[in-house]
C-alpha atoms as a PDB file:
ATOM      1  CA  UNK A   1      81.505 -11.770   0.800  1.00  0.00           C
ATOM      2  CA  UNK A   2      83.948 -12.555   3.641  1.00  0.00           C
ATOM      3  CA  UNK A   3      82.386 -12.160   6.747  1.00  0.00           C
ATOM      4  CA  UNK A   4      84.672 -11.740   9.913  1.00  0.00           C
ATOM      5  CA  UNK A   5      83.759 -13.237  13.540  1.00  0.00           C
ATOM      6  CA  UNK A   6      84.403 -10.824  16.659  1.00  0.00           C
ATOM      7  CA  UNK A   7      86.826 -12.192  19.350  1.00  0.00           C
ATOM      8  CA  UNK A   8      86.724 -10.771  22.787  1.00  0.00           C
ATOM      9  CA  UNK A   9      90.249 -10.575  23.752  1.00  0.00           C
ATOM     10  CA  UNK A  10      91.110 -10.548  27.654  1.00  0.00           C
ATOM     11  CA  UNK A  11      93.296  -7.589  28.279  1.00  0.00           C
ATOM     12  CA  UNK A  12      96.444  -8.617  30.620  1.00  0.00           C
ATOM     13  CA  UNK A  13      98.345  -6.512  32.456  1.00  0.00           C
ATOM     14  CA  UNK A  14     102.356  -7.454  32.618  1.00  0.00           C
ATOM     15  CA  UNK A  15     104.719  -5.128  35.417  1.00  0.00           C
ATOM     16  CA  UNK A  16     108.524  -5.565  35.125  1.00  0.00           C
ATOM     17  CA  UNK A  17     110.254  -3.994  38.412  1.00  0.00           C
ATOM     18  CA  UNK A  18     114.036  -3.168  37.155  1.00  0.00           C
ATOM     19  CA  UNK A  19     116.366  -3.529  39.958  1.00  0.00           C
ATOM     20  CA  UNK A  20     118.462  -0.727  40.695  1.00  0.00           C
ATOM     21  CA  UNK A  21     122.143  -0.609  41.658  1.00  0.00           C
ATOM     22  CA  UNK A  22     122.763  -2.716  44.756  1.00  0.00           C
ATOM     23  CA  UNK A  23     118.834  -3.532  44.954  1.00  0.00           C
ATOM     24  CA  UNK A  24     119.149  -7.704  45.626  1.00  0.00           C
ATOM     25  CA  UNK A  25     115.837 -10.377  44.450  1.00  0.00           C
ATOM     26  CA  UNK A  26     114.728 -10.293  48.007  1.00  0.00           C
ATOM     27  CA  UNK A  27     114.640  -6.403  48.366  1.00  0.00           C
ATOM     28  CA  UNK A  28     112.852  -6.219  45.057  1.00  0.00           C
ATOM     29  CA  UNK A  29     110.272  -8.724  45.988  1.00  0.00           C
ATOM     30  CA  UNK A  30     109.770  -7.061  49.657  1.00  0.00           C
ATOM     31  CA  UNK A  31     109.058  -3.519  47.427  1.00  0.00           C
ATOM     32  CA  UNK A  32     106.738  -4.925  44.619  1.00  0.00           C
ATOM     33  CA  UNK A  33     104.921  -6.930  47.829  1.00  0.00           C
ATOM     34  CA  UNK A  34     104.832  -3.177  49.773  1.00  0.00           C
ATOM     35  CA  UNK A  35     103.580  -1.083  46.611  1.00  0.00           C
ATOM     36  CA  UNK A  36     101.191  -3.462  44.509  1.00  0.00           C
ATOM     37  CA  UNK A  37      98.557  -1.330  44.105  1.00  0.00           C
ATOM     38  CA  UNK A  38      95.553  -4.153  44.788  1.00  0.00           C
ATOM     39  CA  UNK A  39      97.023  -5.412  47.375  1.00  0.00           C
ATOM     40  CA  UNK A  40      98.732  -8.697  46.316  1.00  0.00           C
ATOM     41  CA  UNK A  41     101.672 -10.607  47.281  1.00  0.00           C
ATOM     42  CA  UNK A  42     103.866 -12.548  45.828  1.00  0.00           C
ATOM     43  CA  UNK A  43     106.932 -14.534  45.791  1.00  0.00           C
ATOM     44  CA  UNK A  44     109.316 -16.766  43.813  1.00  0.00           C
ATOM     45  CA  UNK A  45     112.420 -19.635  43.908  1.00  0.00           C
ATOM     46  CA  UNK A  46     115.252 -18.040  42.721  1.00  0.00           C
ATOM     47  CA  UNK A  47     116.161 -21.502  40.912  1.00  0.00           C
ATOM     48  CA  UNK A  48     112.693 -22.694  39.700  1.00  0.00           C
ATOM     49  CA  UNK A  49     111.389 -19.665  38.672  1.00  0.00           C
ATOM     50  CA  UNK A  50     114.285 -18.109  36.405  1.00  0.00           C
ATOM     51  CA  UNK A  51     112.529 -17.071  33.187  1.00  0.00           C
ATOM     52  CA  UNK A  52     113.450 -15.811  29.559  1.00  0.00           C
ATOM     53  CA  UNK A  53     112.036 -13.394  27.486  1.00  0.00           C
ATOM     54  CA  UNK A  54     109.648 -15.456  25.139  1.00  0.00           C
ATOM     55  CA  UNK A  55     109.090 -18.223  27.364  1.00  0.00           C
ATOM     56  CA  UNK A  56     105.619 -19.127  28.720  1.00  0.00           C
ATOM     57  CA  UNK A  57     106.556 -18.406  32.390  1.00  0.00           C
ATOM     58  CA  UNK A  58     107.629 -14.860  31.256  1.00  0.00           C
ATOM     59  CA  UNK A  59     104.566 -14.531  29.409  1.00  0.00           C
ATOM     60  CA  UNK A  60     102.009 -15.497  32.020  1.00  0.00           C
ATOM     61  CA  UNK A  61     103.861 -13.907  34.812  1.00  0.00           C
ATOM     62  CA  UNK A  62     102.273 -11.036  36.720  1.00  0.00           C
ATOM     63  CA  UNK A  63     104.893  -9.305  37.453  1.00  0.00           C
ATOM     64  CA  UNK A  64     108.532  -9.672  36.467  1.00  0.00           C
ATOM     65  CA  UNK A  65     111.876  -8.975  38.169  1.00  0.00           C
ATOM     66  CA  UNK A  66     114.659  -7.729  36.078  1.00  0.00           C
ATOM     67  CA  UNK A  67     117.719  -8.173  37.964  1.00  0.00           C
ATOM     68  CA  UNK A  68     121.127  -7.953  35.901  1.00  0.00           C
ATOM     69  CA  UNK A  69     119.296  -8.199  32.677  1.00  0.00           C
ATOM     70  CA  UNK A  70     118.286 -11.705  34.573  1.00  0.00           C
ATOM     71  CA  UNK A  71     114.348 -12.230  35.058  1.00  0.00           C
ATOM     72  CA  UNK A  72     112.090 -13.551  37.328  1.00  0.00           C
ATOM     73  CA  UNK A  73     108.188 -14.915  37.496  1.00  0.00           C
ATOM     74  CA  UNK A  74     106.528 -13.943  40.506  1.00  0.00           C
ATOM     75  CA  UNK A  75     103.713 -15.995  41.421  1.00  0.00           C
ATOM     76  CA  UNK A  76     100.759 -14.336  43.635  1.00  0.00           C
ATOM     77  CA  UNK A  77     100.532 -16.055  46.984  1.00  0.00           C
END
């Protein structure tokens, strides 16, 4: 008889705040900073911090910015 083991898997929690029409990086991040609903801030580097979908950043971020179907990790400060 095969006998399974029982994993606990941590649950994570991913946000993705889409940009809309003229909304720039720096409004986006000043909104998600405003509205996070624990309390947390964040930020980013526009250059370092540019992330795909698939990559590790993108998977371990907190919260992502979409921004002209370009994305961003946020880091909590």
């Amino acid at each position: 008889m095969l006998k399974l083991s029982e994993k606990t898997i941590k649950e994570k929690t991913m946000n993705i705040h889409l940009c809309k029409g003229d909304e720039t990086l720096e409004q986006a991040l000043d909104y998600i900073n405003e509205h996070d609903s624990e309390g947390r801030k964040y930020t980013f580097d526009k250059e370092a911090d540019r992330c795909y979908v698939g990559d590790e950043a993108f998977a371990n971020a907190p919260v992502i910015i979409n921004y002209q179907n370009k994305y961003w990790a946020l880091h909590i400060v």
